[in-house]
C-alpha atoms as a PDB file:
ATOM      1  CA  UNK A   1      14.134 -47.632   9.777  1.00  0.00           C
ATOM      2  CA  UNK A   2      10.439 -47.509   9.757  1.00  0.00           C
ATOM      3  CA  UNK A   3      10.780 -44.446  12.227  1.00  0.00           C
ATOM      4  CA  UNK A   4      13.139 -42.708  10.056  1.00  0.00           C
ATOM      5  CA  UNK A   5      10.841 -43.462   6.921  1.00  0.00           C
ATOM      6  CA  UNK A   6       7.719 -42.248   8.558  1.00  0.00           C
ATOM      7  CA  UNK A   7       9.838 -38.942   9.638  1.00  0.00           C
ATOM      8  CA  UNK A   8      11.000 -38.527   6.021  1.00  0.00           C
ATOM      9  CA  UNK A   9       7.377 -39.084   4.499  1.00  0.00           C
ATOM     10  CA  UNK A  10       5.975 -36.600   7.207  1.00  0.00           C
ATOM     11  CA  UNK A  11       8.671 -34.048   6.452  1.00  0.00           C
ATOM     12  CA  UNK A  12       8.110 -34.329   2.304  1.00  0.00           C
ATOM     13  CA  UNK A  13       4.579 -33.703   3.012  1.00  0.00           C
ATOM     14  CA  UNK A  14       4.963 -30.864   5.159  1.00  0.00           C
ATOM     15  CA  UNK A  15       7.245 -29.415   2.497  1.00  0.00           C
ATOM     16  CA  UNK A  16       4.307 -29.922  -0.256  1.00  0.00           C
ATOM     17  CA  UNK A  17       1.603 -28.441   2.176  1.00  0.00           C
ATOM     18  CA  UNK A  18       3.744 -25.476   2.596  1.00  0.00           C
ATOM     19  CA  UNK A  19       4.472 -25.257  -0.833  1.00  0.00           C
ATOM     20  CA  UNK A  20       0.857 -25.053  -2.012  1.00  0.00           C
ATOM     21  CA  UNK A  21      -0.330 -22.638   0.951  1.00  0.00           C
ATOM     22  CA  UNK A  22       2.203 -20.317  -0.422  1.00  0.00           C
ATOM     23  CA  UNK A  23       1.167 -20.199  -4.021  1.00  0.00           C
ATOM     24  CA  UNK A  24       0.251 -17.198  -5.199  1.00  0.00           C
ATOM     25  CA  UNK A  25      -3.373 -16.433  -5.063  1.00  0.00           C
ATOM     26  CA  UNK A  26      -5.943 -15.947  -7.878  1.00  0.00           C
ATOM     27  CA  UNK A  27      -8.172 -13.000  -8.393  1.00  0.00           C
ATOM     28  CA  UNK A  28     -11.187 -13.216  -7.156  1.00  0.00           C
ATOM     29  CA  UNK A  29     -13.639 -13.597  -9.439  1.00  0.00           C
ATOM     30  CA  UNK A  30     -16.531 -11.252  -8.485  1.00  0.00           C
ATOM     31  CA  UNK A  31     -13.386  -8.601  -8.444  1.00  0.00           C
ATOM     32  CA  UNK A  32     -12.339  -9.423 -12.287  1.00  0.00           C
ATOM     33  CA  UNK A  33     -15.871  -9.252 -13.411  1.00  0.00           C
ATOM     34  CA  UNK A  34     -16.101  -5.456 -11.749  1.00  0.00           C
ATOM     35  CA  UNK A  35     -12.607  -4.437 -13.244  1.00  0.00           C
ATOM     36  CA  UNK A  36     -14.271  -5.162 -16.805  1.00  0.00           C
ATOM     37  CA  UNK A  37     -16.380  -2.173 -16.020  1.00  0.00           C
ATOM     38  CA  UNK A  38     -15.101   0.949 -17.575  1.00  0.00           C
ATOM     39  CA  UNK A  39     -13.721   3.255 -15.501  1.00  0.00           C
ATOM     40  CA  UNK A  40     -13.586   7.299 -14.208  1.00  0.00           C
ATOM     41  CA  UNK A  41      -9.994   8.776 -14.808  1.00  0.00           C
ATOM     42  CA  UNK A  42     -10.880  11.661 -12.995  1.00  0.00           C
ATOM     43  CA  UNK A  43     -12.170  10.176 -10.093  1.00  0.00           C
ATOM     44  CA  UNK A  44      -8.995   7.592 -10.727  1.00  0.00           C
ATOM     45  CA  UNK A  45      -6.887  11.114 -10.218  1.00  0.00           C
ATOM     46  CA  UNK A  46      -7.976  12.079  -7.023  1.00  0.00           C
ATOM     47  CA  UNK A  47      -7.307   8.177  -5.894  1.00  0.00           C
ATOM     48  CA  UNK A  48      -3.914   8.415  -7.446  1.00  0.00           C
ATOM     49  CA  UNK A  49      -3.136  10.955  -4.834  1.00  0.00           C
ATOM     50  CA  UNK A  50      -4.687   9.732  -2.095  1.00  0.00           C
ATOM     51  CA  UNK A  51      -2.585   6.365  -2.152  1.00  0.00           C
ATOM     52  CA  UNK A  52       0.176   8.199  -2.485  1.00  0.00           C
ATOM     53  CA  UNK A  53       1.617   6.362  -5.770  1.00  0.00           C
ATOM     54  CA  UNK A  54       3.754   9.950  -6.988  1.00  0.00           C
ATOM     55  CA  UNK A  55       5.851   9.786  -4.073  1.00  0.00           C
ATOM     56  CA  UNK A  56       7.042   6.196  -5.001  1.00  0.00           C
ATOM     57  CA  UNK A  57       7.219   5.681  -8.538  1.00  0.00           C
ATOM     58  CA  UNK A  58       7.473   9.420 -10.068  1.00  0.00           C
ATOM     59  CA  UNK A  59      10.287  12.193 -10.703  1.00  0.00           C
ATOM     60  CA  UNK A  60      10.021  14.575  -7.768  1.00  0.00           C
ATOM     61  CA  UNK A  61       9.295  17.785 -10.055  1.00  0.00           C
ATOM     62  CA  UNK A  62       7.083  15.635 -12.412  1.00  0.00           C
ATOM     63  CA  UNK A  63       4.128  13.101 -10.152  1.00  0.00           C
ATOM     64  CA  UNK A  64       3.121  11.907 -13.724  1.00  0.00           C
ATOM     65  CA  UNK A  65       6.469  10.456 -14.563  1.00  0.00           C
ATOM     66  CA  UNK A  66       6.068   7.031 -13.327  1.00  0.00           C
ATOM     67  CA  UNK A  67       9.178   5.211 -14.005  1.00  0.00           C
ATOM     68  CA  UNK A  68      10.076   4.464 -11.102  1.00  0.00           C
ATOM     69  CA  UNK A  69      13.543   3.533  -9.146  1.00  0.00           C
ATOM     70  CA  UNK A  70      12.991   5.033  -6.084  1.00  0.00           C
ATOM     71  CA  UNK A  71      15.399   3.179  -3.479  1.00  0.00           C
ATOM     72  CA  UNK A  72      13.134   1.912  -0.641  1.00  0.00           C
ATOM     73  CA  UNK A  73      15.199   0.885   2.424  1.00  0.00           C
ATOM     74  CA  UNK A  74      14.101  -1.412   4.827  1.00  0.00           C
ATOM     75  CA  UNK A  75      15.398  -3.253   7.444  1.00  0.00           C
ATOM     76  CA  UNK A  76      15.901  -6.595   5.264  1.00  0.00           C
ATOM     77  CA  UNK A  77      17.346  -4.643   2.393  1.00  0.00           C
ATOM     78  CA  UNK A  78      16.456  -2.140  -0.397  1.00  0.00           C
ATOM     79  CA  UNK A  79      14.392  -2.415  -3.192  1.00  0.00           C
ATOM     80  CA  UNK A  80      13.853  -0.321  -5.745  1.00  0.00           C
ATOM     81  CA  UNK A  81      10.032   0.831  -6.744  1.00  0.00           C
ATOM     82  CA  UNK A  82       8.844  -0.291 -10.348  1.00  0.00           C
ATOM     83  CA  UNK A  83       7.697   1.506 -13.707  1.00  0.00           C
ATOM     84  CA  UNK A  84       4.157   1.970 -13.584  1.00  0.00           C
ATOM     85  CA  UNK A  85       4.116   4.038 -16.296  1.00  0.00           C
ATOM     86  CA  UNK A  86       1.854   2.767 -19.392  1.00  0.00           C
ATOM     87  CA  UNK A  87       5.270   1.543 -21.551  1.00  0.00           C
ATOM     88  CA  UNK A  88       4.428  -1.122 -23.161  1.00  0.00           C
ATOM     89  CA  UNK A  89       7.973  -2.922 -22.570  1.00  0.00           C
ATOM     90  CA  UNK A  90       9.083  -0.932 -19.209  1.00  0.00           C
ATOM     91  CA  UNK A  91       5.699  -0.369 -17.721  1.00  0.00           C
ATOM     92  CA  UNK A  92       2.737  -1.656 -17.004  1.00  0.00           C
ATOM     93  CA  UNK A  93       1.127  -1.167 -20.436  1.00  0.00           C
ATOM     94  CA  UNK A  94       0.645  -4.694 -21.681  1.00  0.00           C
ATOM     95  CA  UNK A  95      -1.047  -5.530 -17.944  1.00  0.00           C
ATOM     96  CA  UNK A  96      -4.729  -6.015 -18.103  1.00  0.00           C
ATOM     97  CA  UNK A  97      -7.528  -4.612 -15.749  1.00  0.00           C
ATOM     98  CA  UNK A  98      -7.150  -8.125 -14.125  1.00  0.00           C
ATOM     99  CA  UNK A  99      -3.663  -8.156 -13.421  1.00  0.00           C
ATOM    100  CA  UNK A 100      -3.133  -4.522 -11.940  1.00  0.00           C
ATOM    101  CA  UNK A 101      -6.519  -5.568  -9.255  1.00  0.00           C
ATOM    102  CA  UNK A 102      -4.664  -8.377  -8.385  1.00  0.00           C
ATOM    103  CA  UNK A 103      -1.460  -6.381  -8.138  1.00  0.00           C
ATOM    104  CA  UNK A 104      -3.448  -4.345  -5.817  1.00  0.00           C
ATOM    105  CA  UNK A 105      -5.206  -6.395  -3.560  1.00  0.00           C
ATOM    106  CA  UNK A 106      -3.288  -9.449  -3.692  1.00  0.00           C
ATOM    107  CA  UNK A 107       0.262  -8.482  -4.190  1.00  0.00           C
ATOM    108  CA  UNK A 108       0.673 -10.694  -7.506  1.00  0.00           C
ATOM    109  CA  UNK A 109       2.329  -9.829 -10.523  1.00  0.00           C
ATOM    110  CA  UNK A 110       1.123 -10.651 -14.096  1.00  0.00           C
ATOM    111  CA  UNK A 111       3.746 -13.241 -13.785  1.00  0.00           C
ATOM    112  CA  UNK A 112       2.228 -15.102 -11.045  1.00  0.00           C
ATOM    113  CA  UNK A 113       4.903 -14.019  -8.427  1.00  0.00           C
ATOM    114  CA  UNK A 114       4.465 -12.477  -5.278  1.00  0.00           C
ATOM    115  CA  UNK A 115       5.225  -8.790  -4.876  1.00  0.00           C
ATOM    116  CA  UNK A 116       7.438  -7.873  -2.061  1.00  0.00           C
ATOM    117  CA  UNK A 117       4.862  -5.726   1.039  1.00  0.00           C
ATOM    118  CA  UNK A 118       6.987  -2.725   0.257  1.00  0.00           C
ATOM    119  CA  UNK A 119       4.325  -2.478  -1.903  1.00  0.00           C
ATOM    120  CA  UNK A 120       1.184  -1.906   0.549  1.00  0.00           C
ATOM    121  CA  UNK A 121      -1.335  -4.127  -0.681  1.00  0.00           C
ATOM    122  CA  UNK A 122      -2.014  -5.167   2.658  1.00  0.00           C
ATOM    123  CA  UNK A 123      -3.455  -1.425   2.610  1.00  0.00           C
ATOM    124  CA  UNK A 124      -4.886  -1.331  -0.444  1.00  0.00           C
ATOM    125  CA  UNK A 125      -6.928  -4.967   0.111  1.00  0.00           C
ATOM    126  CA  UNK A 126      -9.346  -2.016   1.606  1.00  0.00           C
ATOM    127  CA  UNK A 127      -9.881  -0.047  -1.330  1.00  0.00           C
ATOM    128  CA  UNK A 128     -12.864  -0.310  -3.019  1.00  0.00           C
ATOM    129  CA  UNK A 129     -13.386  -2.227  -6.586  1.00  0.00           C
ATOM    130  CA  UNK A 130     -14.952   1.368  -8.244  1.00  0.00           C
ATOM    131  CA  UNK A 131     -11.751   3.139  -6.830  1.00  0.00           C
ATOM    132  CA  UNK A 132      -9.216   0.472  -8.015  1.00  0.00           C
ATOM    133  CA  UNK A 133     -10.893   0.667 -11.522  1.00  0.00           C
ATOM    134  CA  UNK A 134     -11.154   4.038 -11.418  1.00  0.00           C
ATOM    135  CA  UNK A 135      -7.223   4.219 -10.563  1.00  0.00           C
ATOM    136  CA  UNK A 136      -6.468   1.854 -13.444  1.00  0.00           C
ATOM    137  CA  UNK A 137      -8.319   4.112 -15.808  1.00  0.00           C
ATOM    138  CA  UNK A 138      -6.196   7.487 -14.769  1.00  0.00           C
ATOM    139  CA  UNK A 139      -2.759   5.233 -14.961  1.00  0.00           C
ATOM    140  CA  UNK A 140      -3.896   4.326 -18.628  1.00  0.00           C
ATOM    141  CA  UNK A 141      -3.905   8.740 -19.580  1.00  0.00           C
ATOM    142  CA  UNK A 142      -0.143   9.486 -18.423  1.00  0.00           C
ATOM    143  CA  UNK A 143       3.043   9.114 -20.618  1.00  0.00           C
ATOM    144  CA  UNK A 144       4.438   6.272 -20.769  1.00  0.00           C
ATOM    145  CA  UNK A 145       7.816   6.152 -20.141  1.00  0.00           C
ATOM    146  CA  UNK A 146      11.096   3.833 -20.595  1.00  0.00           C
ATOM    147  CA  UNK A 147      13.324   2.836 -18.126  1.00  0.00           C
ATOM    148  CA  UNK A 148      13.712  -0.411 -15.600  1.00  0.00           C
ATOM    149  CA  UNK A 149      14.097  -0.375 -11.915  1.00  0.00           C
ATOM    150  CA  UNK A 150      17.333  -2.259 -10.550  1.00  0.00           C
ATOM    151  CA  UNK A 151      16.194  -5.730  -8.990  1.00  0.00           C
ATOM    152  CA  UNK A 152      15.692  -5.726  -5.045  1.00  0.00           C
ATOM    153  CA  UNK A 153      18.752  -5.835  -3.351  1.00  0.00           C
ATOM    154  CA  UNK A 154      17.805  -8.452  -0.794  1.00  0.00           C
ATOM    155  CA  UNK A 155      19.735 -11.580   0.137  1.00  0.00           C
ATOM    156  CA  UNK A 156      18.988 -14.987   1.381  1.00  0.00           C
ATOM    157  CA  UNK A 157      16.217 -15.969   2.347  1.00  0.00           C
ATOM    158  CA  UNK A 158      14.783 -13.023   1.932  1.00  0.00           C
ATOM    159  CA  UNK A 159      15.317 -12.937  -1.827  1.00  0.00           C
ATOM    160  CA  UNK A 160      12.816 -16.308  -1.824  1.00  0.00           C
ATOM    161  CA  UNK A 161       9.690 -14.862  -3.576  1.00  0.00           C
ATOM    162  CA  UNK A 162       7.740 -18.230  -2.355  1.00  0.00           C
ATOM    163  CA  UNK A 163       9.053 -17.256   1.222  1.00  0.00           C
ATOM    164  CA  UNK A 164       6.698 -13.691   0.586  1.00  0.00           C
ATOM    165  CA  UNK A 165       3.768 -16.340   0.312  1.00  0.00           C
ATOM    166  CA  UNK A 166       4.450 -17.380   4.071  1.00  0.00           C
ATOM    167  CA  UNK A 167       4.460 -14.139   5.462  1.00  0.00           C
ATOM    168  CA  UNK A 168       0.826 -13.415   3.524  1.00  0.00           C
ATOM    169  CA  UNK A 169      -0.185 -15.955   5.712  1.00  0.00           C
ATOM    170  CA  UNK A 170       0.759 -15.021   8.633  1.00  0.00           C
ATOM    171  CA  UNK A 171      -0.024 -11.184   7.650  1.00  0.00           C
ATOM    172  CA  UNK A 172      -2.208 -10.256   5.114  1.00  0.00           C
ATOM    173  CA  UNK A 173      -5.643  -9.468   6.036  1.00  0.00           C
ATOM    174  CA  UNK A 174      -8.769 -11.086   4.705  1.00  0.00           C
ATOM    175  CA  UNK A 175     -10.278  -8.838   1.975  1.00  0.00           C
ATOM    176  CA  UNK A 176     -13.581  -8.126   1.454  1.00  0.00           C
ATOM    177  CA  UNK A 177     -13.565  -4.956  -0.120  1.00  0.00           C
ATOM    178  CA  UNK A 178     -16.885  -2.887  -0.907  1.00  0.00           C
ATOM    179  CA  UNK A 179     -17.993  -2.228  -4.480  1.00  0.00           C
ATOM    180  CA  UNK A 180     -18.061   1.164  -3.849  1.00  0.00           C
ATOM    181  CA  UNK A 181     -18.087   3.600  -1.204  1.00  0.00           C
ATOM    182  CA  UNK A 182     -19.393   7.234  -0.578  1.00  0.00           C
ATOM    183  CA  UNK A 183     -17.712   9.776  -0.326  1.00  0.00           C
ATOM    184  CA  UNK A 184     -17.987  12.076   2.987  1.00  0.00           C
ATOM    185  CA  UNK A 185     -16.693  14.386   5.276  1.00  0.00           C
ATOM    186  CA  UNK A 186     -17.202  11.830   7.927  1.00  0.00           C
ATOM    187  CA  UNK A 187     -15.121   9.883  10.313  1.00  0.00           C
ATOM    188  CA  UNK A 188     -16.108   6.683   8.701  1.00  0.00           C
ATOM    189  CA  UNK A 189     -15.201   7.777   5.526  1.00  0.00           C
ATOM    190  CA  UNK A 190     -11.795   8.966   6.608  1.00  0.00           C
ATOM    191  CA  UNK A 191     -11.474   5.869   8.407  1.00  0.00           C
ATOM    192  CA  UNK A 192     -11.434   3.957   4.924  1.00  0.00           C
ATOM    193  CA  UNK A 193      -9.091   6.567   3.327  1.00  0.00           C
ATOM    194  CA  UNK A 194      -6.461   6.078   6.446  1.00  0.00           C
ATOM    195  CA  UNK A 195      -6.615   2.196   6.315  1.00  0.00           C
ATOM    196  CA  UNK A 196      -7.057   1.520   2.461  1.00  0.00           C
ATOM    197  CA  UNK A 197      -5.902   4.170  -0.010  1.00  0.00           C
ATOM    198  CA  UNK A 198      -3.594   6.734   2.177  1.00  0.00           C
ATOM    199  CA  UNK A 199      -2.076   3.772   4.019  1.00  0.00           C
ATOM    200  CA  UNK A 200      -1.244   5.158   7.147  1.00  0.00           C
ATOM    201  CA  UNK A 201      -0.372   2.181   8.875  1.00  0.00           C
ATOM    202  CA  UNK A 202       2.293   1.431   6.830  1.00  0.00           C
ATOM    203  CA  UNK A 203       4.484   4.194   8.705  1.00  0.00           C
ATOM    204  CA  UNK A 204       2.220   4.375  11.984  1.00  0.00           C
ATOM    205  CA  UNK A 205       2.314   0.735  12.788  1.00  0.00           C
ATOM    206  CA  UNK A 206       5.026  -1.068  14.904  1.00  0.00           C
ATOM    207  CA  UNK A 207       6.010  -4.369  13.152  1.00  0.00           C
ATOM    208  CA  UNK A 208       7.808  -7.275  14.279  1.00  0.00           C
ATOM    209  CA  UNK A 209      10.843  -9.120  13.655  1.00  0.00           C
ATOM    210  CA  UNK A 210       9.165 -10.456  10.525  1.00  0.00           C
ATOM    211  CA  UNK A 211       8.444  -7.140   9.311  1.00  0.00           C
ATOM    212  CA  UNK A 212       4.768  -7.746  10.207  1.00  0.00           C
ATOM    213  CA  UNK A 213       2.437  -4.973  11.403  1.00  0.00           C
ATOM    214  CA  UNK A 214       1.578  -5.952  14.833  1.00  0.00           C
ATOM    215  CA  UNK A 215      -2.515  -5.467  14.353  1.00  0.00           C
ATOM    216  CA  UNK A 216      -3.149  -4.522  18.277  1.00  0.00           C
ATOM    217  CA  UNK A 217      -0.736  -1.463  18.114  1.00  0.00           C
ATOM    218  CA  UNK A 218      -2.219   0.022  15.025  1.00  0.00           C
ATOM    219  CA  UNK A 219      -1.216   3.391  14.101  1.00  0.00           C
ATOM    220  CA  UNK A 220       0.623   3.787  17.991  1.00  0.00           C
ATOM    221  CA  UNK A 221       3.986   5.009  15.758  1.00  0.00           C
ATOM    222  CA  UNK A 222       6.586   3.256  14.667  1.00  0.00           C
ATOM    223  CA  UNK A 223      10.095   3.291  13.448  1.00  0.00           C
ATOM    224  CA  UNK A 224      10.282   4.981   9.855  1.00  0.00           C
ATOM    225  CA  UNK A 225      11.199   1.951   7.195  1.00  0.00           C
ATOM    226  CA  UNK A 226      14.397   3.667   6.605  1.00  0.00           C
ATOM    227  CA  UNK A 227      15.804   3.808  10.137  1.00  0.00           C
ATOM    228  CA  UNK A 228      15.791   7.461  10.445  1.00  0.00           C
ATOM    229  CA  UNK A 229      12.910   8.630  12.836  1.00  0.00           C
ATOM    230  CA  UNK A 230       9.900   7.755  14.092  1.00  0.00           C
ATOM    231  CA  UNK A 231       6.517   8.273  12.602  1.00  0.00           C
ATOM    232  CA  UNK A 232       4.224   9.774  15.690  1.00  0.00           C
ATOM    233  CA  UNK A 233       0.903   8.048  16.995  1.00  0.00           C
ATOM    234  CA  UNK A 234      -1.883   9.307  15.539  1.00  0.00           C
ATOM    235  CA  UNK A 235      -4.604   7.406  17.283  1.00  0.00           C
ATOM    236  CA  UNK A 236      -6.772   9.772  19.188  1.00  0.00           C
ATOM    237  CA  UNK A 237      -4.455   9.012  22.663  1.00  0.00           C
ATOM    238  CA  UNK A 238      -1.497  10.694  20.638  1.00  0.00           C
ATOM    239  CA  UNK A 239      -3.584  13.423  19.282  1.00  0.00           C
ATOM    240  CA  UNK A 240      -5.216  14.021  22.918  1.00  0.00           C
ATOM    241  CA  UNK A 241      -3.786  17.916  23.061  1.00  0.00           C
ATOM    242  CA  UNK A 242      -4.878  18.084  19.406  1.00  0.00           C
ATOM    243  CA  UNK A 243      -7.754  19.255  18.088  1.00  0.00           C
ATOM    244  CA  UNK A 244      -9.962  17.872  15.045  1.00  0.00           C
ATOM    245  CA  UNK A 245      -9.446  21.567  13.415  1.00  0.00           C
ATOM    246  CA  UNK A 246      -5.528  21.308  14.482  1.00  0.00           C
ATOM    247  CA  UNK A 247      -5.146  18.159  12.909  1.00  0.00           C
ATOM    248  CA  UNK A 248      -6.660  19.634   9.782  1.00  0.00           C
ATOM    249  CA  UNK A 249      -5.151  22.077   9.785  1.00  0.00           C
ATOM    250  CA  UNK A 250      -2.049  20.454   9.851  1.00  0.00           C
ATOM    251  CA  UNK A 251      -2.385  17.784   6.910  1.00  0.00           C
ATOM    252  CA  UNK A 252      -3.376  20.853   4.648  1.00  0.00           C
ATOM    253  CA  UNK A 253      -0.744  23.780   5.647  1.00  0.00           C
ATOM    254  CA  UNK A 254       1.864  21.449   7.537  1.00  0.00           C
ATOM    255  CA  UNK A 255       1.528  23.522  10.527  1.00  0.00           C
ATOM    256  CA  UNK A 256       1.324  21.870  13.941  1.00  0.00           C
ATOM    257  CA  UNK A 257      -0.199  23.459  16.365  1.00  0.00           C
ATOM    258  CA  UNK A 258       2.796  24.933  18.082  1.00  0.00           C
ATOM    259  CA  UNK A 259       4.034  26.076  15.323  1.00  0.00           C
ATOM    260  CA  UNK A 260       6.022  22.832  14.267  1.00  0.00           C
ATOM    261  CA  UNK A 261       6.297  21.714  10.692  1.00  0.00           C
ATOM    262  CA  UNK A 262       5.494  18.519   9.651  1.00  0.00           C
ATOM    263  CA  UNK A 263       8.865  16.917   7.882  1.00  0.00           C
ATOM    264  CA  UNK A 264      10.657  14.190   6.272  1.00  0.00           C
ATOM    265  CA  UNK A 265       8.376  11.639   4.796  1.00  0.00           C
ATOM    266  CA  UNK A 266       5.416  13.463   5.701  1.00  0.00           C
ATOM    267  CA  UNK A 267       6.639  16.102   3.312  1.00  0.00           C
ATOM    268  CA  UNK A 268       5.620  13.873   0.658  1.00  0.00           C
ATOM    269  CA  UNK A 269       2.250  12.811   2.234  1.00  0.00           C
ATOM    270  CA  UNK A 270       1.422  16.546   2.145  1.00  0.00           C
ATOM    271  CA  UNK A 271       2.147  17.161  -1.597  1.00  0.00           C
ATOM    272  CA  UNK A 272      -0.490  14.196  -2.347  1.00  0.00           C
ATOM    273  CA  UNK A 273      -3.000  15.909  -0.165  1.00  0.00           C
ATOM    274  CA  UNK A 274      -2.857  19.110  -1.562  1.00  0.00           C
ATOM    275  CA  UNK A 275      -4.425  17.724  -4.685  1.00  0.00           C
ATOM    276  CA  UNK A 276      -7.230  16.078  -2.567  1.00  0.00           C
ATOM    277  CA  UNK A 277     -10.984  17.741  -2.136  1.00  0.00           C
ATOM    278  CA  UNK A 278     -11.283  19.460   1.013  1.00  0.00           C
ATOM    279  CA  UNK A 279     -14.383  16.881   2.174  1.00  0.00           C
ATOM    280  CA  UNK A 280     -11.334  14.536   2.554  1.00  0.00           C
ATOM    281  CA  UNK A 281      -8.930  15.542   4.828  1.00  0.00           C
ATOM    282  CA  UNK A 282     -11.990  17.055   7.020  1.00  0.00           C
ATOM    283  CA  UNK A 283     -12.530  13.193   6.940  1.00  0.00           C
ATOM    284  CA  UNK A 284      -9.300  12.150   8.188  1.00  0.00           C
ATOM    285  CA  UNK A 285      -8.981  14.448  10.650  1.00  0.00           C
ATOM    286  CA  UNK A 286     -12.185  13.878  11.884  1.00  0.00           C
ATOM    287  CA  UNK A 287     -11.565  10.061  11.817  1.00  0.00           C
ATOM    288  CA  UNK A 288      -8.190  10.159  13.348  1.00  0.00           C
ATOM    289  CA  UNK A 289      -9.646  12.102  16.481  1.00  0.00           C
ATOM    290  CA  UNK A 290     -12.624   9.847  16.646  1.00  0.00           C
ATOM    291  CA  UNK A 291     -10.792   6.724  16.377  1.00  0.00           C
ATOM    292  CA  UNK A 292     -14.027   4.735  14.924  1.00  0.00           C
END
């Protein structure tokens, strides 16, 4: 009995442990003293496109119309991307600076639930505090617009919001993200713009059975989220035959260099970079050949 009692004690407290290690995390507070700062809407537009947010939440004619409902399918189900629009009953337009930087970099909703990593805050834990501000500022200028997303269509356990909390800890990267950064055409810069904003990994990545990115393989290629192809590697061993000017050239025309056009998903990437500076993509490009 005392065996069984000791087992029983041992297993409640494992239960609370876990429970409390999977709470949703708080802002941190250095973060939601920056966010209070006022911010640049244009600067916020070029950001907008860089992270790619039109593809996911807005009409396809119309990257200002951010109600969302875009099915996302992924191997444990679909879910359907949310109104970020500023509607005050659909959108985001009651959310404060503090709640949409903690949406960002900690995958929390004003509620205090975890947000599914369809979302790619593990990408966006990167971004800088000026560019997240700046981003919240543009979002404030658009319409806002009505209309709900359907709920994820997930089942058990998968449809466990606490469970999300336990895969942040075995996943989600420690953040430590700069107050700002400069913009270049350098490799360094593009190395921040492929691993925060433009979330490359996302696609280029190989996860695991736990839909975890598997860090040591980053940006080899992967499986596309939807089943249907395979997004290439793009580390500088998979862009050997390339060069920087060919890659380049390809994110801003589409063109590979024999004569290939880039498809699919990366249809979408290419509309978002098309509004981006040129200093930019020279940044990728340069970045993605240099590896560093």
């Amino acid at each position: 009995m005392r065996a069984l009692a000791a087992f029983v004690a041992l297993a409640i407290a494992g239960a609370v442990a876990l429970w409390l290690l999977t709470a949703p995390s708080r802002l941190d507070a250095d973060i939601a003293r920056e966010m209070e700062k006022p911010g640049d809407p244009h600067a916020g537009e070029i950001v907008f496109y860089t992270g790619g947010c039109a593809s996911c939440h807005a009409k396809p004619d119309d990257p200002t119309h951010l109600r969302g409902g875009v099915e996302l399918k992924t191997p444990f189900g679909s879910i359907f991307t949310p109104n970020i629009s500023p509607d005050l009953e659909d959108g985001i337009g009651r959310w404060t600076a503090q709640d949409f930087a903690a949406s960002i970099y900690d995958g929390v909703d004003p509620e205090g639930r975890h947000e599914y990593p369809a979302f790619p805050y593990p990408s966006y834990r990167n971004m800088a505090v000026a560019d997240v501000r700046d981003l919240w500022a543009f979002l404030r200028t658009l319409p806002p617009v009505k209309g709900r997303a359907p709920p994820p269509g997930f089942s058990f356990p998968y449809n466990v919001r606490r469970a999300v909390g336990a895969w942040k800890l075995l996943y989600l990267p420690r953040m430590a993200p700069p107050e700002t950064v400069t913009v270049a055409d350098t490799a360094e810069y593009g190395s921040y713009l492929v691993h925060g904003a433009g979330h490359c990994g996302e696609c280029h990545t190989p996860r695991d059975f736990l839909g975890g990115p598997i860090a040591t393989e980053a940006l080899t290629g992967a499986p596309m989220p939807t089943g249907k192809g395979k997004a290439p590697n793009i580390t500088p061993a998979g862009l050997k035959k390339w060069s920087e000017d060919d890659v380049e050239t390809a994110l801003s025309t589409g063109f590979t260099p024999d004569g290939d056009v880039l498809g699919g998903a990366m249809g979408d990437v290419l509309r978002n970079i098309g509004h981006l500076p040129k200093g930019y993509v020279t940044a990728i490009a340069r970045y993605l050949k240099a590896g560093r």
